[in-house]
PDB file of N, CA and C in Angstrom:
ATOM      1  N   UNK A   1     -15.644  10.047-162.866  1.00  0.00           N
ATOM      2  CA  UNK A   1     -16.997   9.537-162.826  1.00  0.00           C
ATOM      3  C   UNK A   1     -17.819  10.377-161.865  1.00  0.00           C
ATOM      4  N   UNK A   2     -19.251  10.721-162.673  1.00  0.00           N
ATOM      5  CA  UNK A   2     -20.071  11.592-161.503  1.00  0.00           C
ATOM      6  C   UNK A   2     -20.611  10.841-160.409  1.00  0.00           C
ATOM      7  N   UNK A   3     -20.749  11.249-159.307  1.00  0.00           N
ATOM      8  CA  UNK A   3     -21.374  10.656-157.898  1.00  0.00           C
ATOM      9  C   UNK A   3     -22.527  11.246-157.478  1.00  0.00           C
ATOM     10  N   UNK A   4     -23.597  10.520-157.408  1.00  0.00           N
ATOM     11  CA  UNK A   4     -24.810  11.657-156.768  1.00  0.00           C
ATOM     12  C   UNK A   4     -24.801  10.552-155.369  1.00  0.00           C
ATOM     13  N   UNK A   5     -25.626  11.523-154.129  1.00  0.00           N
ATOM     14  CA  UNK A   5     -25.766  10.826-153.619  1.00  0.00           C
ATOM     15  C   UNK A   5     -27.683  10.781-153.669  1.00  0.00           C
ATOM     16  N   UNK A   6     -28.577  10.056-153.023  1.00  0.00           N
ATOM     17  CA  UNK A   6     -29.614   9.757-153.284  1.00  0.00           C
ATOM     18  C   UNK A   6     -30.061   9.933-152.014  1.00  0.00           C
ATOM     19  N   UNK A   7     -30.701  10.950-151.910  1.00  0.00           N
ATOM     20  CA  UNK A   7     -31.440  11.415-150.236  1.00  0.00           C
ATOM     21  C   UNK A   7     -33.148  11.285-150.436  1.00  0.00           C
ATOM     22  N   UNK A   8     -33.279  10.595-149.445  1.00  0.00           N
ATOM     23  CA  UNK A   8     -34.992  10.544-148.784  1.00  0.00           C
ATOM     24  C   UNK A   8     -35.326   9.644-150.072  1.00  0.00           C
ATOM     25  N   UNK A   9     -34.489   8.862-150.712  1.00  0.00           N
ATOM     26  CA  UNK A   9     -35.463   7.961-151.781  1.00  0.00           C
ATOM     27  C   UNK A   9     -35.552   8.475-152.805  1.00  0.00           C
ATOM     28  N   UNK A  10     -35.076   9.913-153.362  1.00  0.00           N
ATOM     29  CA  UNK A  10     -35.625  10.869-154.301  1.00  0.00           C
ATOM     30  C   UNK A  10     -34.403  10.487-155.539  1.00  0.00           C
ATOM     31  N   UNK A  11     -35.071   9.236-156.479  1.00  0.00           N
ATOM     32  CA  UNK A  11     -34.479   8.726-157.358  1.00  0.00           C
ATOM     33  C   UNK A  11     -34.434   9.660-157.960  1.00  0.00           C
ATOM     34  N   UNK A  12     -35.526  10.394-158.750  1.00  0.00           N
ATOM     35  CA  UNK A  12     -35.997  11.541-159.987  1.00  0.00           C
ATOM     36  C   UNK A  12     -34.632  13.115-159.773  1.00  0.00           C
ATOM     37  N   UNK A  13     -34.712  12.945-158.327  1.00  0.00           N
ATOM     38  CA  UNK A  13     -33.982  14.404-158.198  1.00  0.00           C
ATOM     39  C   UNK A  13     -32.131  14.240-158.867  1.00  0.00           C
ATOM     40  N   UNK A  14     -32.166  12.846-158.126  1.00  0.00           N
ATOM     41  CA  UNK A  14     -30.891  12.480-158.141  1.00  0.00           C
ATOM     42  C   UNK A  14     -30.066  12.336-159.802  1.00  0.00           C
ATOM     43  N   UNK A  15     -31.121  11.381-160.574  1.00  0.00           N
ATOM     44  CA  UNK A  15     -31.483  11.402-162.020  1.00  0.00           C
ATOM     45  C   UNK A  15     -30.882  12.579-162.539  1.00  0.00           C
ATOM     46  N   UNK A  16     -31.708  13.344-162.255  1.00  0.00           N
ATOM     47  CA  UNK A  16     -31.615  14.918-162.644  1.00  0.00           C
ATOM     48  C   UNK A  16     -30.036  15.814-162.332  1.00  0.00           C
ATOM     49  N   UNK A  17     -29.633  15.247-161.468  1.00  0.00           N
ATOM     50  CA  UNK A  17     -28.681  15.791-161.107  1.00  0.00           C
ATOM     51  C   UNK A  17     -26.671  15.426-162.127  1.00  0.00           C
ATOM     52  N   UNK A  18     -27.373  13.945-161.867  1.00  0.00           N
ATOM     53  CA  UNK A  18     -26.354  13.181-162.709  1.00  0.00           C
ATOM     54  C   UNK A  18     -26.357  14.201-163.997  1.00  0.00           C
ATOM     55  N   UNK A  19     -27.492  13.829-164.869  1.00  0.00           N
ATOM     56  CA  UNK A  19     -27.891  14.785-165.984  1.00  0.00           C
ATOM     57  C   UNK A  19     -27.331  16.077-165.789  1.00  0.00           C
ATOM     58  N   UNK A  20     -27.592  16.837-165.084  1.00  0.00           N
ATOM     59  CA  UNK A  20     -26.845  18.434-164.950  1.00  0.00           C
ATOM     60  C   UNK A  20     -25.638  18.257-164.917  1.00  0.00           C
ATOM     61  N   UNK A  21     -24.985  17.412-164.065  1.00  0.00           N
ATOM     62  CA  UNK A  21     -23.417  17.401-163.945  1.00  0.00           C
ATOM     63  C   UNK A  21     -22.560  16.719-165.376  1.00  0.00           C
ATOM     64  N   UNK A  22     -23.778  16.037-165.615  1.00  0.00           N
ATOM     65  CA  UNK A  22     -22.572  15.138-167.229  1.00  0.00           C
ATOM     66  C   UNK A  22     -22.690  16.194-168.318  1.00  0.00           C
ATOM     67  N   UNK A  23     -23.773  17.117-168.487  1.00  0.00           N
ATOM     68  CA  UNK A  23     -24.062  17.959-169.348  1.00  0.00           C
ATOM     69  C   UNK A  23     -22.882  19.156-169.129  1.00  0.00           C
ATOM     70  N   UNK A  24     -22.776  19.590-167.520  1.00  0.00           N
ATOM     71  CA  UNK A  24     -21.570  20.334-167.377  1.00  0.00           C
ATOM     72  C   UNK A  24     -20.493  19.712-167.702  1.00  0.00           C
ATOM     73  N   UNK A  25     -19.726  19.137-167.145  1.00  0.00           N
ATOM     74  CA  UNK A  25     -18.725  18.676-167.787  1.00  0.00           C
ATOM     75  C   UNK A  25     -18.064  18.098-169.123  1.00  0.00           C
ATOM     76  N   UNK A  26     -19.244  18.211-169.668  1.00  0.00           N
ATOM     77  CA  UNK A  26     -18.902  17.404-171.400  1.00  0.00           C
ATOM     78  C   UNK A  26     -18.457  16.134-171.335  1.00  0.00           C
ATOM     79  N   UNK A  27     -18.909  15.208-170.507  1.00  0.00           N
ATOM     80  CA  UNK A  27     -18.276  14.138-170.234  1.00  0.00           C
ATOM     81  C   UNK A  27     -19.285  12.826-171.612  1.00  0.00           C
ATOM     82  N   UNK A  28     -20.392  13.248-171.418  1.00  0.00           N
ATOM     83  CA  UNK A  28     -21.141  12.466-172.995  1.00  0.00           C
ATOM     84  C   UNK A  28     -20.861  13.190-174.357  1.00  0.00           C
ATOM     85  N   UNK A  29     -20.527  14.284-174.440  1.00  0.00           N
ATOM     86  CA  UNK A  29     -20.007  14.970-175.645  1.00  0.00           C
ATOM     87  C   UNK A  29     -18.749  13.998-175.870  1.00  0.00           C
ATOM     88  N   UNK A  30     -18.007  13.991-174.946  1.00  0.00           N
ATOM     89  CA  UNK A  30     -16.581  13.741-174.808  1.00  0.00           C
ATOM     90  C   UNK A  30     -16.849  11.496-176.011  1.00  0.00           C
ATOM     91  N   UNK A  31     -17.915  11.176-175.273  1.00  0.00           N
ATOM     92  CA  UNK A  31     -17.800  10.142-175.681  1.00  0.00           C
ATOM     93  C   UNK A  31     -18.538   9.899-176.829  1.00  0.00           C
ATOM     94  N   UNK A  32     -19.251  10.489-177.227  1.00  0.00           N
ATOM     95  CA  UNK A  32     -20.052  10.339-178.539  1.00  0.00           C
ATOM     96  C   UNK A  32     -19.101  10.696-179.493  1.00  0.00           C
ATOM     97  N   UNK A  33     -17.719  11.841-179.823  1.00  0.00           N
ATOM     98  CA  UNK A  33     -17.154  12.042-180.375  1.00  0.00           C
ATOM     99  C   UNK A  33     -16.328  10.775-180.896  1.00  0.00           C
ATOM    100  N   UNK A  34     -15.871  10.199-180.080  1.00  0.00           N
ATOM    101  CA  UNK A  34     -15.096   9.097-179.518  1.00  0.00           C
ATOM    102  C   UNK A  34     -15.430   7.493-180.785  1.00  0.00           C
ATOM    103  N   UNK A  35     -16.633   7.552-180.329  1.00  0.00           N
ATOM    104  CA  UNK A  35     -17.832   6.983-181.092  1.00  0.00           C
ATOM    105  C   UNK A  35     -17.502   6.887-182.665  1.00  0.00           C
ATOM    106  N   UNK A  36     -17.552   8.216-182.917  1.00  0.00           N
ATOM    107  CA  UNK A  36     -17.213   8.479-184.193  1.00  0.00           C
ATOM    108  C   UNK A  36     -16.410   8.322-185.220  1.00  0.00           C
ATOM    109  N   UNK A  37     -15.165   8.124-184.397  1.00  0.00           N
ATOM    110  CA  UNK A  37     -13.758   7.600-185.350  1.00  0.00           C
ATOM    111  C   UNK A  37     -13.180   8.610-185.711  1.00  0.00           C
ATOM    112  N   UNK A  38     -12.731   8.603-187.236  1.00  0.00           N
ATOM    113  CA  UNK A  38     -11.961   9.459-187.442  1.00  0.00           C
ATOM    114  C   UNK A  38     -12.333  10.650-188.310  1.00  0.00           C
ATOM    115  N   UNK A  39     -11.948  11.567-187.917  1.00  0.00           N
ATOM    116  CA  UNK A  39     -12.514  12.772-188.391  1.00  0.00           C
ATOM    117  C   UNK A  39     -11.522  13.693-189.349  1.00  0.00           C
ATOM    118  N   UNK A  40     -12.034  13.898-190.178  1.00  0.00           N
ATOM    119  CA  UNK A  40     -10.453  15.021-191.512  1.00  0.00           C
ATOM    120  C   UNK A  40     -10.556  16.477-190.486  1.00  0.00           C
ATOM    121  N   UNK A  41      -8.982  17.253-190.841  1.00  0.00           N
ATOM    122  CA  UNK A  41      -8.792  18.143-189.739  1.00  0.00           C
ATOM    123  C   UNK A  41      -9.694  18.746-190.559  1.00  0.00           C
ATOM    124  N   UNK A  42      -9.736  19.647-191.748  1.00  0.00           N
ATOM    125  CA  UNK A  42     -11.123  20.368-192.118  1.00  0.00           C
ATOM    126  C   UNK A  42     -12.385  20.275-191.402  1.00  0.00           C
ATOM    127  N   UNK A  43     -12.790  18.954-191.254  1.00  0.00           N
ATOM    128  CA  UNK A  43     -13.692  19.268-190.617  1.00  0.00           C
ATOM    129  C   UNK A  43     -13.924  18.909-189.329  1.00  0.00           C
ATOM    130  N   UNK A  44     -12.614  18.556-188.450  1.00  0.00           N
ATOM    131  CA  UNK A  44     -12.884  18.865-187.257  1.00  0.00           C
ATOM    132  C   UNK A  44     -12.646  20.505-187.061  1.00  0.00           C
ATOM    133  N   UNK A  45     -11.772  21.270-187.606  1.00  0.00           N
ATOM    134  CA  UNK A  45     -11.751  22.863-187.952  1.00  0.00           C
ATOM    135  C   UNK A  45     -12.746  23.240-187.950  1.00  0.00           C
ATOM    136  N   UNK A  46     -14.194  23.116-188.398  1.00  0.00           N
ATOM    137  CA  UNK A  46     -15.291  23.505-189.136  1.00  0.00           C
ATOM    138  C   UNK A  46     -15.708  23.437-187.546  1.00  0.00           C
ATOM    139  N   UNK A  47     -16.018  22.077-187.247  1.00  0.00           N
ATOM    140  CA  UNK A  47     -17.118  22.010-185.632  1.00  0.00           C
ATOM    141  C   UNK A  47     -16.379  22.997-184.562  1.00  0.00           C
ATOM    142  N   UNK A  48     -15.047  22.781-184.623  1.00  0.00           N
ATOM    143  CA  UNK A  48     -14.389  24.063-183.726  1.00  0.00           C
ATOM    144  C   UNK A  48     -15.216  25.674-183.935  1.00  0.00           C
ATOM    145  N   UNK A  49     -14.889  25.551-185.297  1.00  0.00           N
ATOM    146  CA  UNK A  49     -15.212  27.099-185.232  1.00  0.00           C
ATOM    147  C   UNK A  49     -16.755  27.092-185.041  1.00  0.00           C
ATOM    148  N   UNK A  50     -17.906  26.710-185.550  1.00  0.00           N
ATOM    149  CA  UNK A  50     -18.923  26.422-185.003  1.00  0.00           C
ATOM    150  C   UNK A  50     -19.103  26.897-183.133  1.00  0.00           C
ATOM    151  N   UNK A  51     -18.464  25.696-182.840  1.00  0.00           N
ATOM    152  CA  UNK A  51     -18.821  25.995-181.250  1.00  0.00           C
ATOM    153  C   UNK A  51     -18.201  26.848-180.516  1.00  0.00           C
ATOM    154  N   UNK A  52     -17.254  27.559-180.977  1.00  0.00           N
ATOM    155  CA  UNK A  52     -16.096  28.867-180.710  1.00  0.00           C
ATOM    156  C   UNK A  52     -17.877  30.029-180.989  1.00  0.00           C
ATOM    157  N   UNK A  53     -18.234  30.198-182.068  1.00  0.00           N
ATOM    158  CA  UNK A  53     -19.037  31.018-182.152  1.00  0.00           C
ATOM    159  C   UNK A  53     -20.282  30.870-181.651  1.00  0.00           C
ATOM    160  N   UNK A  54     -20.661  29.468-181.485  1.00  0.00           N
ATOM    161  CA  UNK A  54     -21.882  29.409-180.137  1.00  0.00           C
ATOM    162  C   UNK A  54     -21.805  29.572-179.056  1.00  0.00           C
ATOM    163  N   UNK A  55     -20.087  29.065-178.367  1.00  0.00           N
ATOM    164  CA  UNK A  55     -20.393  29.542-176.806  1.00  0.00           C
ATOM    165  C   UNK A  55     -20.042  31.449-177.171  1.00  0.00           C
ATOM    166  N   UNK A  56     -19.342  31.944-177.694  1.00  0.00           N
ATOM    167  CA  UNK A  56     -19.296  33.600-177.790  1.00  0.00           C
ATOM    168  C   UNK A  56     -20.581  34.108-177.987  1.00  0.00           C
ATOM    169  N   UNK A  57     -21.604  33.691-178.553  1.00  0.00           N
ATOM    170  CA  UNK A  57     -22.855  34.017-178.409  1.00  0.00           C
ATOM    171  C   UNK A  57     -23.677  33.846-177.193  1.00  0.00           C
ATOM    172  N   UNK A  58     -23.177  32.847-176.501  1.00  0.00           N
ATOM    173  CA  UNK A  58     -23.563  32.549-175.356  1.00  0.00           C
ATOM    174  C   UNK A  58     -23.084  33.323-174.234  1.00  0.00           C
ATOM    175  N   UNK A  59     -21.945  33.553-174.284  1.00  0.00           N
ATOM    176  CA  UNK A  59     -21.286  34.145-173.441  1.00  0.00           C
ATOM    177  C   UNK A  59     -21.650  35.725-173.476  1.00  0.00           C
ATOM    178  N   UNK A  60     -21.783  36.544-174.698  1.00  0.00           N
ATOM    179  CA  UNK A  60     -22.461  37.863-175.016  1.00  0.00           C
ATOM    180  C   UNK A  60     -23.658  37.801-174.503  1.00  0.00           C
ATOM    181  N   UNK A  61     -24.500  36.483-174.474  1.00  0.00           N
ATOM    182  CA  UNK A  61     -25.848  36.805-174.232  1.00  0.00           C
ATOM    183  C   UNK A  61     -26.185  37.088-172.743  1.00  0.00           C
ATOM    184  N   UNK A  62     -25.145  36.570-171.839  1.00  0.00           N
ATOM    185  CA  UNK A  62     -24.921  36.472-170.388  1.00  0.00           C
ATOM    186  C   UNK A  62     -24.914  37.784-170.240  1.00  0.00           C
ATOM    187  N   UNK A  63     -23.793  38.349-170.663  1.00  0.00           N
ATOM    188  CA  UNK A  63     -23.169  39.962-170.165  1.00  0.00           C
ATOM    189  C   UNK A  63     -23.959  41.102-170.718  1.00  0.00           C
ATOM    190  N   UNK A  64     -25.031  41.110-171.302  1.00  0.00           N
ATOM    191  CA  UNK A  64     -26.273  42.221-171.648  1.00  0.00           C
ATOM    192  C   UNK A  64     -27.143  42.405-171.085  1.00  0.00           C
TER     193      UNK A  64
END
């Protein structure tokens, strides 16, 4: 579970922060999947390869 702590009152920053850290970790990806039930391996295969080739795009786009 993420922990922010909340300095000088600054709800919005803190907000924000939660948000950055759940987005890093895949921790709402993790549960929306979850959500979903059951999935045929085809096409959990399919979203794999999908996001195999978005973060490699991502990752190329870093190193140029």
């Amino acid at each position: 579970m993420t922990k922010v702590i909340v300095r000088n009152g600054n709800v919005d920053g803190a907000l924000r922060m939660v948000k950055q850290r759940n987005a890093k970790d895949g921790s709402l990806k993790k549960v929306r999947e979850r959500q979903e039930g059951y999935m045929k391996p085809g096409v959990k295969n399919r979203l794999a390869k999908k996001e195999a080739i978005k973060n490699a795009r991502r990752n190329n786009r870093n190193y140029n």
